[in-house]
N, C-alpha and C. Protein backbone atom coordinates (compact mmCIF):
# COMPACT_ATOMS: atom_id res chain seq x y z
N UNK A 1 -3.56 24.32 -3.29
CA UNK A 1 -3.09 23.68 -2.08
C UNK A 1 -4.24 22.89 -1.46
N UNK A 2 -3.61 21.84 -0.87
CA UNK A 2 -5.08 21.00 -0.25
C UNK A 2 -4.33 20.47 1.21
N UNK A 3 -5.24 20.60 2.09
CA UNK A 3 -4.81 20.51 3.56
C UNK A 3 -5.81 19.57 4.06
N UNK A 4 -5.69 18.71 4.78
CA UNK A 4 -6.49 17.76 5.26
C UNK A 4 -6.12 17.21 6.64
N UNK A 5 -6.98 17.81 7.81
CA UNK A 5 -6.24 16.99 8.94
C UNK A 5 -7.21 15.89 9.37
N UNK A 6 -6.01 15.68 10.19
CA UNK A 6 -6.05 13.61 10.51
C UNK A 6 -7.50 13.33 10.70
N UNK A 7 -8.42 14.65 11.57
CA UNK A 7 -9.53 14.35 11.93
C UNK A 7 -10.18 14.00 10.67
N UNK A 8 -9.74 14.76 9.76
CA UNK A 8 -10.67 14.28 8.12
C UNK A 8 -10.22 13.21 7.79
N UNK A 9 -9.94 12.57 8.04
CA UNK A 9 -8.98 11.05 7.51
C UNK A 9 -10.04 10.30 7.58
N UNK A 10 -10.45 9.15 6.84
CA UNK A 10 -11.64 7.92 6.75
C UNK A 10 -10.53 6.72 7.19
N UNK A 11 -10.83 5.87 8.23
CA UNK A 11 -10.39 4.94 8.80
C UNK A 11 -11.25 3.74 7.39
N UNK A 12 -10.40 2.92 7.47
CA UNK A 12 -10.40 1.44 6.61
C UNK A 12 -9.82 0.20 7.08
N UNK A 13 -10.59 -0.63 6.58
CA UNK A 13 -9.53 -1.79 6.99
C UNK A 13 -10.16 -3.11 5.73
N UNK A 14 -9.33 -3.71 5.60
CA UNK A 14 -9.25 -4.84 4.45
C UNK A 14 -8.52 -6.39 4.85
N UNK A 15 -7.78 -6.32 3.46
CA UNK A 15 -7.50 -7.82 3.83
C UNK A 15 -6.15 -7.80 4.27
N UNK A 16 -6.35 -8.02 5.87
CA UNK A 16 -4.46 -8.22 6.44
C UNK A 16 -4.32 -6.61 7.15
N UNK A 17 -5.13 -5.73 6.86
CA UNK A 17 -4.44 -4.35 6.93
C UNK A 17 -5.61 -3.10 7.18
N UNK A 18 -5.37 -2.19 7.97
CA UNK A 18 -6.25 -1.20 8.22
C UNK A 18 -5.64 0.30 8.13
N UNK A 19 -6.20 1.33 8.10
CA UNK A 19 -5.62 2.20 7.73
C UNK A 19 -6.17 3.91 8.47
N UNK A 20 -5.82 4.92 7.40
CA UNK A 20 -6.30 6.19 7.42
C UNK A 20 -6.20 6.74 5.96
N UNK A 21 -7.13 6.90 5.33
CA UNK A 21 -7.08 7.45 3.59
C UNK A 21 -7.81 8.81 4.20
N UNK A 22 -6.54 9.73 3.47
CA UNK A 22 -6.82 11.20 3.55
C UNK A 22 -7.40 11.27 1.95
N UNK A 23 -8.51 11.27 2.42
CA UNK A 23 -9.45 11.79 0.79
C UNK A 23 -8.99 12.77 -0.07
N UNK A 24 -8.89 13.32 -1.35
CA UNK A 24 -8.20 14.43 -2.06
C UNK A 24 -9.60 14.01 -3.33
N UNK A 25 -9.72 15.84 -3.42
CA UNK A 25 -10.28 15.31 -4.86
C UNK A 25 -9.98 15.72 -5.78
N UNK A 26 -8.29 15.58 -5.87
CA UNK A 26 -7.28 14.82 -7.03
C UNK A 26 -7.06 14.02 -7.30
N UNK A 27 -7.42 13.91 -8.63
CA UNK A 27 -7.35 12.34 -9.30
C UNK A 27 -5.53 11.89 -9.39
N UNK A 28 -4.88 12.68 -9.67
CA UNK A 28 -3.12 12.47 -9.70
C UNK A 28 -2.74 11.88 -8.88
N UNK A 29 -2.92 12.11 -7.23
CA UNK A 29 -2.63 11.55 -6.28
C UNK A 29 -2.90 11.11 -4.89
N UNK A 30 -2.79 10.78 -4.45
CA UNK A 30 -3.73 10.14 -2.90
C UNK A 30 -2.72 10.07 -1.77
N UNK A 31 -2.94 9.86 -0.53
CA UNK A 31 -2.32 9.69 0.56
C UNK A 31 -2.83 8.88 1.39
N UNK A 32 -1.88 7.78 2.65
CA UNK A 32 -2.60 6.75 3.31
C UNK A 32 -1.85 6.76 4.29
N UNK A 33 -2.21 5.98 5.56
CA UNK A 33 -1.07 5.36 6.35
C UNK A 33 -2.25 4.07 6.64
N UNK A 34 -1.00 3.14 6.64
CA UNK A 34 -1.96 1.59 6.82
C UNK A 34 -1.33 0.73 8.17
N UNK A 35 -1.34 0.20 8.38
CA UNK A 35 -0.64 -1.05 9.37
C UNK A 35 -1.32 -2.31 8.66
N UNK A 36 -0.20 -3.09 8.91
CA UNK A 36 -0.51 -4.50 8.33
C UNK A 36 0.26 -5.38 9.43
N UNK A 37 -0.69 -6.51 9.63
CA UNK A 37 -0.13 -7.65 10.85
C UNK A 37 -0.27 -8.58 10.11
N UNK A 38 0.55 -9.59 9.82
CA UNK A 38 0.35 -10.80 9.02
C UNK A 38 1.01 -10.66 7.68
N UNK A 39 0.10 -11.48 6.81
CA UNK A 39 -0.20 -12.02 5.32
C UNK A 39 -0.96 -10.58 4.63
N UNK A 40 -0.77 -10.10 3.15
CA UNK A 40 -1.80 -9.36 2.72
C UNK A 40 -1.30 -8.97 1.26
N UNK A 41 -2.09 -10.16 0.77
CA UNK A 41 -3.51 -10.67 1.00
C UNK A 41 -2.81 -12.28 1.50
N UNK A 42 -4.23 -12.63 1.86
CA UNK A 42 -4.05 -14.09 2.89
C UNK A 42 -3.24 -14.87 1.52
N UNK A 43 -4.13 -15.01 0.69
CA UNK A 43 -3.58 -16.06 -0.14
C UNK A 43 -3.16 -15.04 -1.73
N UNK A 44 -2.00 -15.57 -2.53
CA UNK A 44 -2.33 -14.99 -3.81
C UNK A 44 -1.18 -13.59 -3.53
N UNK A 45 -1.52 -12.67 -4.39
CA UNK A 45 -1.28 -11.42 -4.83
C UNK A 45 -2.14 -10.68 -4.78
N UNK A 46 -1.70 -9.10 -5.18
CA UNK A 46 -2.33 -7.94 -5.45
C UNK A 46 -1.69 -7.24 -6.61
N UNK A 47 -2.49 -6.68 -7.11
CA UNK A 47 -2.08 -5.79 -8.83
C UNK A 47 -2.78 -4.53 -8.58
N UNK A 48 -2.10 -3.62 -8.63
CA UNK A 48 -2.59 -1.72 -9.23
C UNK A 48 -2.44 -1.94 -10.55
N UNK A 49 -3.70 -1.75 -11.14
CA UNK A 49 -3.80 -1.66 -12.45
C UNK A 49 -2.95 -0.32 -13.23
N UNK A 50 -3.30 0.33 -12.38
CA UNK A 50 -2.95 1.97 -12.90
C UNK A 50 -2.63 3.32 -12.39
N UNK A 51 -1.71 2.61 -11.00
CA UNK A 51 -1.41 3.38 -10.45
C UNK A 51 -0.06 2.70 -9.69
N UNK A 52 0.73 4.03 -9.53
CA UNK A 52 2.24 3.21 -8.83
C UNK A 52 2.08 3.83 -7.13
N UNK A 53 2.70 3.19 -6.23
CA UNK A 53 2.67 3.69 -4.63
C UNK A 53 4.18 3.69 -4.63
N UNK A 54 3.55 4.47 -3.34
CA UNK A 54 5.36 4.66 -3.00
C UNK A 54 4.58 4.67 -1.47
N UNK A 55 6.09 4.11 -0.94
CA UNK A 55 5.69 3.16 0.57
C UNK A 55 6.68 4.14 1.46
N UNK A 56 6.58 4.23 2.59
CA UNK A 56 7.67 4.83 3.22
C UNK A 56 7.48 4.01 4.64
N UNK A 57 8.34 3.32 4.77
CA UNK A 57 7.97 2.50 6.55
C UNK A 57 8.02 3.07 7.25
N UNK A 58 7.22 3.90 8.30
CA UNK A 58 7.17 4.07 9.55
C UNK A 58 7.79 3.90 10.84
N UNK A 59 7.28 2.18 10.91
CA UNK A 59 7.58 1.78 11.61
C UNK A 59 7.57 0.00 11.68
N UNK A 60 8.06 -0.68 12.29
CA UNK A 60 8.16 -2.20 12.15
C UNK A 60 8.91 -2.93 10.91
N UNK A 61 8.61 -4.12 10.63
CA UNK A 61 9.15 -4.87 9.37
C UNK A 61 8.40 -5.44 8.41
N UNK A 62 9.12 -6.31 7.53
CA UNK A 62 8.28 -7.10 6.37
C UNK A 62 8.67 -7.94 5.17
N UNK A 63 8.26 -8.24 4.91
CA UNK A 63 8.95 -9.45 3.50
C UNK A 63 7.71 -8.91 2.72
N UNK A 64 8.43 -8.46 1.37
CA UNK A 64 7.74 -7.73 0.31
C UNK A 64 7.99 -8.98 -0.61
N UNK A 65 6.54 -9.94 -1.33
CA UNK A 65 7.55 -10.93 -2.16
C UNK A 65 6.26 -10.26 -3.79
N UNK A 66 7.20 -10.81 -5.11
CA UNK A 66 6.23 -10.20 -6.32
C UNK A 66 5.62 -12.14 -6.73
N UNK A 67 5.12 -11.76 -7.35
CA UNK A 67 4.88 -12.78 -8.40
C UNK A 67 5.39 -14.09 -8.91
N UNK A 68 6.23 -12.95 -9.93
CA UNK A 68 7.67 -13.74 -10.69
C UNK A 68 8.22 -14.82 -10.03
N UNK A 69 8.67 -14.17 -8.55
CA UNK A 69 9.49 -15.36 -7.54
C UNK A 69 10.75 -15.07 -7.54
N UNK A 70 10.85 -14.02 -8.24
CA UNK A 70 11.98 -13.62 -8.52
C UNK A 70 13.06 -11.94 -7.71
N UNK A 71 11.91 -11.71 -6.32
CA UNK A 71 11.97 -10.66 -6.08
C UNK A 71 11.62 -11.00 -4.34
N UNK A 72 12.43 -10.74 -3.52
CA UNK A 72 12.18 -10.82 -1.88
C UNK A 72 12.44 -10.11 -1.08
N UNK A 73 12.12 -8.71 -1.42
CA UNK A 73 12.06 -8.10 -0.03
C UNK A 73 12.47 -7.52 1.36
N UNK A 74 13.30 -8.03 2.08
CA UNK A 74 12.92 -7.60 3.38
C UNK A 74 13.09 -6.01 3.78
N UNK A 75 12.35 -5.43 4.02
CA UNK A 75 12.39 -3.74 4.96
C UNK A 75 12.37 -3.53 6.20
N UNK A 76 12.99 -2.68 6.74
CA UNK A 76 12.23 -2.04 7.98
C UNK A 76 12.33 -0.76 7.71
N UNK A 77 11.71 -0.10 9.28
CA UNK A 77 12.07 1.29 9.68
C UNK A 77 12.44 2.13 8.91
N UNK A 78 11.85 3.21 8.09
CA UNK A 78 12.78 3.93 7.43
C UNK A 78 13.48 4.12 6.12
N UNK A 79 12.86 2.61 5.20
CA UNK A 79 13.09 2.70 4.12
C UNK A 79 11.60 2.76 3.61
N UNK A 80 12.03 3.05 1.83
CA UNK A 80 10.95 3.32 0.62
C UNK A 80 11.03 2.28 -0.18
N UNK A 81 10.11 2.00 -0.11
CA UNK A 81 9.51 0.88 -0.91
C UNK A 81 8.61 1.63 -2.75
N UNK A 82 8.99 1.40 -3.64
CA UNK A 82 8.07 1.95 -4.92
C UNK A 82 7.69 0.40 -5.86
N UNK A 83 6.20 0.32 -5.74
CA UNK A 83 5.57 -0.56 -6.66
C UNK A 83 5.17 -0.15 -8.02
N UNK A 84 5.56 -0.42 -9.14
CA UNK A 84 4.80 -0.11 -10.19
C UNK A 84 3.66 -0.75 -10.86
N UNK A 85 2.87 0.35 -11.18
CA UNK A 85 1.78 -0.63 -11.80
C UNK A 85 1.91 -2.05 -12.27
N UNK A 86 0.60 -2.34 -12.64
CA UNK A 86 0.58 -4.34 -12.99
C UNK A 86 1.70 -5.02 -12.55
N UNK A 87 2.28 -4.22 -11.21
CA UNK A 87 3.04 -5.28 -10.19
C UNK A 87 2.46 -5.93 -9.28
N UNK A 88 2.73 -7.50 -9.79
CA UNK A 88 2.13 -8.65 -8.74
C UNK A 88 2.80 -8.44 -7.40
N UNK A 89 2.11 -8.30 -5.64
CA UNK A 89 3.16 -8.25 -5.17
C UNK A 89 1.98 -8.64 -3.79
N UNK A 90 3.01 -8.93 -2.43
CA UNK A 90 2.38 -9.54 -1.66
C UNK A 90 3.22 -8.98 -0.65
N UNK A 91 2.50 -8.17 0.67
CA UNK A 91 3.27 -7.75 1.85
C UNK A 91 3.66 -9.12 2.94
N UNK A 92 3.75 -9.75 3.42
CA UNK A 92 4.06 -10.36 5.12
C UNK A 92 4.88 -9.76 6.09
N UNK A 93 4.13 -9.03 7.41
CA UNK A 93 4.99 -8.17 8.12
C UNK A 93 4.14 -7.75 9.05
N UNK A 94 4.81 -7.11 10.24
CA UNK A 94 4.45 -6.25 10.88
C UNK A 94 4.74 -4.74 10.99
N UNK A 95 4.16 -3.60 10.74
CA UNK A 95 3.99 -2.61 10.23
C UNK A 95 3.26 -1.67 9.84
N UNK A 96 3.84 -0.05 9.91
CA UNK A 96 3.45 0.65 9.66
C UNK A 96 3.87 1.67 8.34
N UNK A 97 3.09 2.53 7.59
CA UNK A 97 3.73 3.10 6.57
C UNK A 97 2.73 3.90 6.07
N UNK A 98 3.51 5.20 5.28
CA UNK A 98 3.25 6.24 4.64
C UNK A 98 3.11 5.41 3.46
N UNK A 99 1.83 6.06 2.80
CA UNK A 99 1.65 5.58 1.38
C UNK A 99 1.04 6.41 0.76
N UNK A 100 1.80 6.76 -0.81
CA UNK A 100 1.15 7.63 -1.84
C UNK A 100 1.30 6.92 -2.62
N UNK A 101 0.11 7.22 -3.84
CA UNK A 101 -0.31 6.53 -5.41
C UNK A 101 -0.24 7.91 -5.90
N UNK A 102 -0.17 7.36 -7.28
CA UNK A 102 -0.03 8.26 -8.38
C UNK A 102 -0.27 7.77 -9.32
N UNK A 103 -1.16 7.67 -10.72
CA UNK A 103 -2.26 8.58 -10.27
C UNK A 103 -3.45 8.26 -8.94
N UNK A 104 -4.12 8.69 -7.97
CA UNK A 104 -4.96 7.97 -7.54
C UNK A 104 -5.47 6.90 -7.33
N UNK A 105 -4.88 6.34 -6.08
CA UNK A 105 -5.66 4.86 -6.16
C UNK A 105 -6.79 4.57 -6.15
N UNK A 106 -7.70 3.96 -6.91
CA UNK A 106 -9.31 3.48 -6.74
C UNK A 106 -9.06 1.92 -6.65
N UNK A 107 -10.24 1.91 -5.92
CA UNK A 107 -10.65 -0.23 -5.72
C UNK A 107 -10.77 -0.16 -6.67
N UNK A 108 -11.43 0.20 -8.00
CA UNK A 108 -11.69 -0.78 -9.33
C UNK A 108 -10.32 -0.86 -9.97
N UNK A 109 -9.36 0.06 -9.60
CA UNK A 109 -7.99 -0.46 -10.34
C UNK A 109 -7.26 -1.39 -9.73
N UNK A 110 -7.95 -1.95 -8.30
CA UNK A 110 -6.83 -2.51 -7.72
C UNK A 110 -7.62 -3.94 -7.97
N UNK A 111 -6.98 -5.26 -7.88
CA UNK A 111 -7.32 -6.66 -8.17
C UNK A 111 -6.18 -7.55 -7.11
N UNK A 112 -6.93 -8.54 -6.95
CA UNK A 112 -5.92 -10.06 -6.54
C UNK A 112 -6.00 -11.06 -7.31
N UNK A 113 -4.96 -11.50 -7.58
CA UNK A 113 -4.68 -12.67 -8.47
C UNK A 113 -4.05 -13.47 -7.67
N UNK A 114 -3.98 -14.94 -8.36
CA UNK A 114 -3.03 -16.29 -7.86
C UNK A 114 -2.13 -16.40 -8.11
């Protein structure tokens, strides 16, 4: 069992978006809550190399768009969002959300592309 309160949480913030990553040192899986205002990322995409999330909205809205062009999005409040790996994908929104990876998200798996 692994218990972690909020006070243990590491505050972050990036491109478009800031957060709370509850550290685990399980590699299988991770936990987050982020807010995002805007674009994210500004320009382009984002890719998990090797790991899938699962989103749970909180709170607010968003236009989830992928790659392809072939895929748009909109959420609020209350729904789940699941990305799979080497999915191109791009948030625009205002919002909040529960987020788990599996296995573990690390920055070296994660990338932006055009």
């Amino acid at each position: 069992m692994i218990y972690i309160k909020k006070s243990g949480a590491e505050y972050y913030d990036g491109d478009g978006y800031s957060g709370l990553d509850y550290k685990t040192e399980d590699q299988d899986i991770n936990f987050a809550v982020i807010q995002l205002n805007g674009r994210s990322p500004d320009i382009g995409y984002q890719v998990n190399t090797a790991c899938k999330a699962l989103y749970y909205i909180l709170k607010g809205s968003g236009i989830l768009y992928n790659k392809r062009g072939t895929q748009e999005i909109k959420f609020s409040q209350g729904d789940v969002i699941v990305i799979d790996k080497e999915e191109c994908y791009a948030f625009d929104g205002n919002f909040e959300a529960a987020v788990s990876n599996t296995p573990a998200w690390t920055v070296e798996q994660h990338k932006y592309v055009n």
